[in-house]
Every structure is written in C-alpha cells, then in structure tokens.
PDB file of N, CA and C in Angstrom:
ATOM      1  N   UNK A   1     -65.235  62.583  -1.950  1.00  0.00           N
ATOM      2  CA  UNK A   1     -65.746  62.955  -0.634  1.00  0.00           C
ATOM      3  C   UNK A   1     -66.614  61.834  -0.051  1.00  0.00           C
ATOM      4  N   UNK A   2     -67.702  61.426  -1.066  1.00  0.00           N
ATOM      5  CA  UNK A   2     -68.707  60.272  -0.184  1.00  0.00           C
ATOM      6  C   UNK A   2     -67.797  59.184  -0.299  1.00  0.00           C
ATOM      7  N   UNK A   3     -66.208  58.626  -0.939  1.00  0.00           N
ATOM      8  CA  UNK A   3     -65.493  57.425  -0.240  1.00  0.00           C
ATOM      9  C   UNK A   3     -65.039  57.393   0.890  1.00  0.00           C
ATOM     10  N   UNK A   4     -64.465  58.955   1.272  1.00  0.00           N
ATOM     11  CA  UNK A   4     -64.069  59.611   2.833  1.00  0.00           C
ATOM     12  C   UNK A   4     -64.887  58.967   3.671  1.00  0.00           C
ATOM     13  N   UNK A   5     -66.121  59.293   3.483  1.00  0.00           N
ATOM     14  CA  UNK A   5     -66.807  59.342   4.393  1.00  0.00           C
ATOM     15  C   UNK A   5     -67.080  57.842   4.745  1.00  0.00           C
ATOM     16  N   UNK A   6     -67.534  57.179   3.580  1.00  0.00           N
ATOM     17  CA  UNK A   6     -67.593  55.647   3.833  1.00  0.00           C
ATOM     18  C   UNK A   6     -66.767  54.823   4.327  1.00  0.00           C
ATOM     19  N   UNK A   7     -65.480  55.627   3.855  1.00  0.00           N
ATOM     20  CA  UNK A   7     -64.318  55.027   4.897  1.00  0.00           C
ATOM     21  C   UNK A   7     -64.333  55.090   6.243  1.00  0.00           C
ATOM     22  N   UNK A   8     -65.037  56.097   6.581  1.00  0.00           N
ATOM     23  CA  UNK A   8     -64.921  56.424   8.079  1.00  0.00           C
ATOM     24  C   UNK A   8     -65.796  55.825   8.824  1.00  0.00           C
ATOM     25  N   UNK A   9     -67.553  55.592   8.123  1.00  0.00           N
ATOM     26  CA  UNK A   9     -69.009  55.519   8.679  1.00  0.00           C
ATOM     27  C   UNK A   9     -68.416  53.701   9.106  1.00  0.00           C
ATOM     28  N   UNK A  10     -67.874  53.191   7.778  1.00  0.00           N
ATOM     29  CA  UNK A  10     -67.957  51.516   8.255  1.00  0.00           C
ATOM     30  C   UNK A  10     -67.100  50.918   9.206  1.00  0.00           C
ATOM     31  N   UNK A  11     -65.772  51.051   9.442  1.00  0.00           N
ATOM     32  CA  UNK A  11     -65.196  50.743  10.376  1.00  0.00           C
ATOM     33  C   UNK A  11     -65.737  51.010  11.655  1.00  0.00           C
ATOM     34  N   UNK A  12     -66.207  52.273  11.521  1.00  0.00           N
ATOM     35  CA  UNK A  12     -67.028  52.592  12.823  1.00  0.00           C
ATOM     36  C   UNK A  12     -68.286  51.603  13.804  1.00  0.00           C
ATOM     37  N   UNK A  13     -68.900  51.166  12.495  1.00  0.00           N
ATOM     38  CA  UNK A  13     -70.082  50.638  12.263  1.00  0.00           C
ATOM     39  C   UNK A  13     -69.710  48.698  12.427  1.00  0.00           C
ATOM     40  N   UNK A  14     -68.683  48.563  12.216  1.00  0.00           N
ATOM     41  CA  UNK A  14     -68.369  47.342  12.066  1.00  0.00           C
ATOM     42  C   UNK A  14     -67.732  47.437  13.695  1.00  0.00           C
ATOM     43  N   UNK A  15     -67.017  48.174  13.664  1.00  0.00           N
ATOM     44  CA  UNK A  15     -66.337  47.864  15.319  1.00  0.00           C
ATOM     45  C   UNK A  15     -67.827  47.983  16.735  1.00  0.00           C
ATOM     46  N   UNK A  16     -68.830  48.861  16.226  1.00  0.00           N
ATOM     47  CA  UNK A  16     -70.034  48.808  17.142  1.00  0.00           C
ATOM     48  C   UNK A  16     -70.353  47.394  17.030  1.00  0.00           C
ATOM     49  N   UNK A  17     -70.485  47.168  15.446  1.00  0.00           N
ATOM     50  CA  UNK A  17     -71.060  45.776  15.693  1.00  0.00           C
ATOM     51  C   UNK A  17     -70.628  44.662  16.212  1.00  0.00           C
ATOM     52  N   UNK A  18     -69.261  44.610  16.632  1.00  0.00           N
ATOM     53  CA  UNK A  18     -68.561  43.581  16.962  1.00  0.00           C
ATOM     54  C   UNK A  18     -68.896  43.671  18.761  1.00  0.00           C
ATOM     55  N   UNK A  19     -68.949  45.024  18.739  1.00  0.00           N
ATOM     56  CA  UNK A  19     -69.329  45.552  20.421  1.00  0.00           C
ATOM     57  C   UNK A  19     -70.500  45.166  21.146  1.00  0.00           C
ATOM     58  N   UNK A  20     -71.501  45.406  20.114  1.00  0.00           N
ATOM     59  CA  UNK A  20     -73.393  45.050  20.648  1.00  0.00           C
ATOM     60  C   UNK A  20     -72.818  43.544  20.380  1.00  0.00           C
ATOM     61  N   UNK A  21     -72.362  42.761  19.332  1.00  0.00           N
ATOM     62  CA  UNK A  21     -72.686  41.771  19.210  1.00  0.00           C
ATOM     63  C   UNK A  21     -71.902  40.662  20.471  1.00  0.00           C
ATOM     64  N   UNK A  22     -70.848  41.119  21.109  1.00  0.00           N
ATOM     65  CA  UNK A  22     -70.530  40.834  22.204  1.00  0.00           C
ATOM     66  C   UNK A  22     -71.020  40.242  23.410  1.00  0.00           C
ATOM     67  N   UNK A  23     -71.538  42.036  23.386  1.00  0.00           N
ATOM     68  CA  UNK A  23     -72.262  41.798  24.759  1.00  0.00           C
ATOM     69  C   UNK A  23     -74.163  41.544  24.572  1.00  0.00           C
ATOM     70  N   UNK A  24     -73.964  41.177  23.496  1.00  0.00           N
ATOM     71  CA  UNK A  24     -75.426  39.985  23.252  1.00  0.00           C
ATOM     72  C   UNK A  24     -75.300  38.902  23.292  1.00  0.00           C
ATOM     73  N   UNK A  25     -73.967  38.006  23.178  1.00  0.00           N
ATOM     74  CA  UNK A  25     -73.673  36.496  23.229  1.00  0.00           C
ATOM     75  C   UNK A  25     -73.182  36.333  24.523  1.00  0.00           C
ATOM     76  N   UNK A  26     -72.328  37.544  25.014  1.00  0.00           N
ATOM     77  CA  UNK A  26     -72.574  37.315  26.993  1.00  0.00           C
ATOM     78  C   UNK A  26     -73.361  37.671  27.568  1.00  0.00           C
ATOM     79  N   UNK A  27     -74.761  37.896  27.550  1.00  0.00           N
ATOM     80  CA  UNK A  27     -75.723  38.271  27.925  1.00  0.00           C
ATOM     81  C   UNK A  27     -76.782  36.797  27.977  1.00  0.00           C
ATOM     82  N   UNK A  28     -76.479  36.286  29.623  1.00  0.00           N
ATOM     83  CA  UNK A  28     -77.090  34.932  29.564  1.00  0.00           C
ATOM     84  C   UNK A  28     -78.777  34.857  29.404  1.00  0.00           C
ATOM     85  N   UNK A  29     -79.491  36.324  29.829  1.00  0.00           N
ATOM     86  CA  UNK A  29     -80.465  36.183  29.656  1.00  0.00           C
ATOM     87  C   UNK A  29     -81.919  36.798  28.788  1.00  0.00           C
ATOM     88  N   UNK A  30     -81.115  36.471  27.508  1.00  0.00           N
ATOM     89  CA  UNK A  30     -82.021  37.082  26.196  1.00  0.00           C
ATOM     90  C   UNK A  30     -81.462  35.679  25.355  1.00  0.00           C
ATOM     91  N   UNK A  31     -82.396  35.118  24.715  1.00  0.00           N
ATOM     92  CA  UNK A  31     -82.010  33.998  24.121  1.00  0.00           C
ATOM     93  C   UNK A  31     -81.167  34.143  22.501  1.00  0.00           C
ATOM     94  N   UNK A  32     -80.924  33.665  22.128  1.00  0.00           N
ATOM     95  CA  UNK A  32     -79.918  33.639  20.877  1.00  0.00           C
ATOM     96  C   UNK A  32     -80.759  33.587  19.892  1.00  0.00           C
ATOM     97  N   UNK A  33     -82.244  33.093  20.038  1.00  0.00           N
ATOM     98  CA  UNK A  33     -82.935  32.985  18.972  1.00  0.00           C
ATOM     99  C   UNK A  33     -84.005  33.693  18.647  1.00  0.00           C
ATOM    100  N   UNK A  34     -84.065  34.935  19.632  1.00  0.00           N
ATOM    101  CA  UNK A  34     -84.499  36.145  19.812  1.00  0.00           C
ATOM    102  C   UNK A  34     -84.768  36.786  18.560  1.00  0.00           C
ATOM    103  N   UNK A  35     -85.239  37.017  17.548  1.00  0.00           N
ATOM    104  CA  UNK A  35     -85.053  37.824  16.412  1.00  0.00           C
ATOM    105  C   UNK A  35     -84.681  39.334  16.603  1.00  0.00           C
ATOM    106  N   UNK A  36     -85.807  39.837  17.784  1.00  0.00           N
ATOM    107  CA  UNK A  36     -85.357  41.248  17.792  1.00  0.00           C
ATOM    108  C   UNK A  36     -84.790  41.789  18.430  1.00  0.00           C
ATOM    109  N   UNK A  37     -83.887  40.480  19.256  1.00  0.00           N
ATOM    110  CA  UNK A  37     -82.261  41.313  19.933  1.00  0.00           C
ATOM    111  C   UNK A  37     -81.487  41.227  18.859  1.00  0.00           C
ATOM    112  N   UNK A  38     -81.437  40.075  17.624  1.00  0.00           N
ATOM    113  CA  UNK A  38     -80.313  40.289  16.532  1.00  0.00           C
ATOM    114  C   UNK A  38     -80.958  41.622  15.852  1.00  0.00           C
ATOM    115  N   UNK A  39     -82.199  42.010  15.347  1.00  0.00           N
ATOM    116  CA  UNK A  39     -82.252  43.272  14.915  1.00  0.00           C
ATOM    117  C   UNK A  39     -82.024  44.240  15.750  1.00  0.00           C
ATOM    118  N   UNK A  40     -81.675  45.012  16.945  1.00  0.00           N
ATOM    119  CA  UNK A  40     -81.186  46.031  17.939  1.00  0.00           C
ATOM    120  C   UNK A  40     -79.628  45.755  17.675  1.00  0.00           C
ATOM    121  N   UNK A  41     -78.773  44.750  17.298  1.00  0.00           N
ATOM    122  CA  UNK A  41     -77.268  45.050  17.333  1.00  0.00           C
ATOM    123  C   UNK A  41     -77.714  44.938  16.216  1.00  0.00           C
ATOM    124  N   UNK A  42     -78.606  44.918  14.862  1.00  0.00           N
ATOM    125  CA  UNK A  42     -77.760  45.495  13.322  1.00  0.00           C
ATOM    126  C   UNK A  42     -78.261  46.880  13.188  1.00  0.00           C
ATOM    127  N   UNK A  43     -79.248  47.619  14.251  1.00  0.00           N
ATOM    128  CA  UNK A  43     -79.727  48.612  13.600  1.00  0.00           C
ATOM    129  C   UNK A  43     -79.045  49.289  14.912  1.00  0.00           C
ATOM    130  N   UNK A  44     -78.200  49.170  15.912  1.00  0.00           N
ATOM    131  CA  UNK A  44     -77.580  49.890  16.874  1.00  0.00           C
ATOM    132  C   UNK A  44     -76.156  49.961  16.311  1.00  0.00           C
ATOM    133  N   UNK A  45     -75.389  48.885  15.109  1.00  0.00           N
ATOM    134  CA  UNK A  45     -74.316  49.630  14.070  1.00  0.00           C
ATOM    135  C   UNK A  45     -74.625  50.013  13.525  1.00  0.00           C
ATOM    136  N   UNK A  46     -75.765  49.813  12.564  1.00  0.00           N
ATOM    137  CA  UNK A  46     -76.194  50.939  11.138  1.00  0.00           C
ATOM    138  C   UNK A  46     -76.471  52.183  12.037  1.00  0.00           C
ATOM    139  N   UNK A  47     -76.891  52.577  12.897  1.00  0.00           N
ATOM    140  CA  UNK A  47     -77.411  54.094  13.491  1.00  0.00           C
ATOM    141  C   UNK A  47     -76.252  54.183  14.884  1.00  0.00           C
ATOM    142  N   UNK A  48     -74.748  54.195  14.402  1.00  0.00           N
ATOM    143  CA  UNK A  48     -73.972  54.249  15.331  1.00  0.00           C
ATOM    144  C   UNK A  48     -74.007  55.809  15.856  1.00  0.00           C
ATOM    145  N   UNK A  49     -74.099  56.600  15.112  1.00  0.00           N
ATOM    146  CA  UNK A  49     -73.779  58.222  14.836  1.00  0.00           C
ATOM    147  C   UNK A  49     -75.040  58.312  16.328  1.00  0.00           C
ATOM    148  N   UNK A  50     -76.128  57.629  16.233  1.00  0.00           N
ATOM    149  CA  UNK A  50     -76.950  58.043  17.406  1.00  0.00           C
ATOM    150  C   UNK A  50     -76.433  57.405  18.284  1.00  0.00           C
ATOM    151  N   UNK A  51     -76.596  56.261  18.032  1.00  0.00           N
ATOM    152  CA  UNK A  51     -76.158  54.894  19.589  1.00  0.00           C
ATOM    153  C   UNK A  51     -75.428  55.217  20.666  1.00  0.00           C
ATOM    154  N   UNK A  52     -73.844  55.935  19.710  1.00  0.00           N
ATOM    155  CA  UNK A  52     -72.685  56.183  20.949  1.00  0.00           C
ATOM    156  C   UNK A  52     -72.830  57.047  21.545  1.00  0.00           C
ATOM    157  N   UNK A  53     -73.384  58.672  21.209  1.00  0.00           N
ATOM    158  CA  UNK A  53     -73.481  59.155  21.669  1.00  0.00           C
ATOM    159  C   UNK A  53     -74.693  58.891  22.823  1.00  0.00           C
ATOM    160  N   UNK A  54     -75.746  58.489  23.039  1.00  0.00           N
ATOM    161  CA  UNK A  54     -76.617  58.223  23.741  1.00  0.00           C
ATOM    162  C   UNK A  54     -76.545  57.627  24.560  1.00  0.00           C
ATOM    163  N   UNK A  55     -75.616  56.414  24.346  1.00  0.00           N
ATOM    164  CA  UNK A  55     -75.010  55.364  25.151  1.00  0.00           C
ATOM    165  C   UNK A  55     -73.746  55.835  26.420  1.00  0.00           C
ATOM    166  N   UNK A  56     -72.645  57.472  25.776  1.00  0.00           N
ATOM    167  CA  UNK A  56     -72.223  57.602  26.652  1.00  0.00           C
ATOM    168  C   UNK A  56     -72.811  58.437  27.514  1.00  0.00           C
ATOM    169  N   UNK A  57     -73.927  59.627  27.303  1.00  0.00           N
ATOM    170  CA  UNK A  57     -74.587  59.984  27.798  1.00  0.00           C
ATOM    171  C   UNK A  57     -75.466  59.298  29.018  1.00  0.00           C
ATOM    172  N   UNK A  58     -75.792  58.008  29.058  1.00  0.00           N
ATOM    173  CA  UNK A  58     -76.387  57.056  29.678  1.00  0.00           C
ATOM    174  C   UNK A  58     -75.389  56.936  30.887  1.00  0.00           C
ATOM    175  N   UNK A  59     -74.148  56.791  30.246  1.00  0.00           N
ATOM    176  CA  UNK A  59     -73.217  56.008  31.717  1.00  0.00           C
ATOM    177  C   UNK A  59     -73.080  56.973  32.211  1.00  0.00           C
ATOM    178  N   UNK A  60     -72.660  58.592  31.708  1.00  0.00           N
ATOM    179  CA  UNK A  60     -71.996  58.799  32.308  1.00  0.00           C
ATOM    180  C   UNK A  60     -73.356  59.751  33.344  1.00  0.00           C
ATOM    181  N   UNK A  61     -74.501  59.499  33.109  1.00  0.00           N
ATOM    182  CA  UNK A  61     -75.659  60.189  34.036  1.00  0.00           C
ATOM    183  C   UNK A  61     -75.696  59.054  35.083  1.00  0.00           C
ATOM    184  N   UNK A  62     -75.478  57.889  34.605  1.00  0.00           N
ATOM    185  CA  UNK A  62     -74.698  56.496  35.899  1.00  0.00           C
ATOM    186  C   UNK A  62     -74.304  56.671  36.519  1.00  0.00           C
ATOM    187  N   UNK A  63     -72.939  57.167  36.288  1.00  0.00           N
ATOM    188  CA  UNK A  63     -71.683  57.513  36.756  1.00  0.00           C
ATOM    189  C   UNK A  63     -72.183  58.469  37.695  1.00  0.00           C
ATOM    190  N   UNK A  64     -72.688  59.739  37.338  1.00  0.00           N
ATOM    191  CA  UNK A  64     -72.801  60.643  38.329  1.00  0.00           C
ATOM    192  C   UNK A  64     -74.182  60.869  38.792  1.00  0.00           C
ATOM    193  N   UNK A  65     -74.612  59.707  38.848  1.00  0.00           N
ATOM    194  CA  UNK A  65     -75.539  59.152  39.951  1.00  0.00           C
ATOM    195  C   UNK A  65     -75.049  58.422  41.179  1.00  0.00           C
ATOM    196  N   UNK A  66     -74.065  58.110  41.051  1.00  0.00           N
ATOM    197  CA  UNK A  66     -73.386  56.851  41.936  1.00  0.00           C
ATOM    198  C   UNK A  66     -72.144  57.260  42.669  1.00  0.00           C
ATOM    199  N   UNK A  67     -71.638  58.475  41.650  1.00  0.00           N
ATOM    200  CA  UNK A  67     -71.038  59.406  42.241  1.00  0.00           C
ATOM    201  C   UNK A  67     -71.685  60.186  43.343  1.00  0.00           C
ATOM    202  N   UNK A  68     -72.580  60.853  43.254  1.00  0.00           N
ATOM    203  CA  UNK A  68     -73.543  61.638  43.994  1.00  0.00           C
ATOM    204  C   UNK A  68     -74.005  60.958  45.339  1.00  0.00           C
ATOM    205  N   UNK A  69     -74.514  59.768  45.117  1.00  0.00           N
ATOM    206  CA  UNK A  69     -74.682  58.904  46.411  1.00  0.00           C
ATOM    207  C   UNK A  69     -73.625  58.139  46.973  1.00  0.00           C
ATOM    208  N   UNK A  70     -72.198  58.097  46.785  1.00  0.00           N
ATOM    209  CA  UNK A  70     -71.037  57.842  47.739  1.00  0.00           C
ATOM    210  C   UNK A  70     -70.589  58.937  48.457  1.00  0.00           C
TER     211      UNK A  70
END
C-alpha cells in the first residue's frame, strides 16, 4: 500500500516541480540567486497535495473576478 502511494505522491511532486521550477527561471524579476524562491518551488512540490489545490482555487476566484467585470 505505502509503494501505491509513493508511486503516485512522486510523479506528482516531480511534475509540480518541473512546473514552479519553470515559471521561476521565466520569471525575469526574482533573481536566480534568491535562496528563498529556490526553497518555495522545493517546498511548493514536497506540499503539492496543498499547493494545487489552492493554486486552482486562486485562478479560478481570477477567473470569476474578470468574468464578473466584463
């Protein structure tokens, strides 16, 4: 059961990280040598289970904000 699960938690966790870590190297204005933007993308994959959900929650209160005012 806990390999199931590990199977599932890391891919997850690895594909966030490839995601934050993205859009932290196109992100022209936070520097690269930042320490605690590289700690926010390792502890925004290790705590994906919170991140995504929060994160779509975020857009989509965006979304229908922007919706609302067109």
């Amino acid at each position: 059961m806990q390999i199931s699960l590990l199977a599932i938690y890391f891919p997850i966790a690895l594909f966030t990280f490839l995601i934050l870590l993205s859009a932290f190297l196109l992100d022209s204005t936070t520097s690269r040598t930042h320490w605690q933007s590289w700690q926010i993308v390792l502890l925004g994959s290790a705590f994906w289970l919170v991140v995504i959900p929060l994160s779509a929650f975020e857009i989509a209160l965006k979304l229908n904000k922007v919706k609302n005012c067109a």
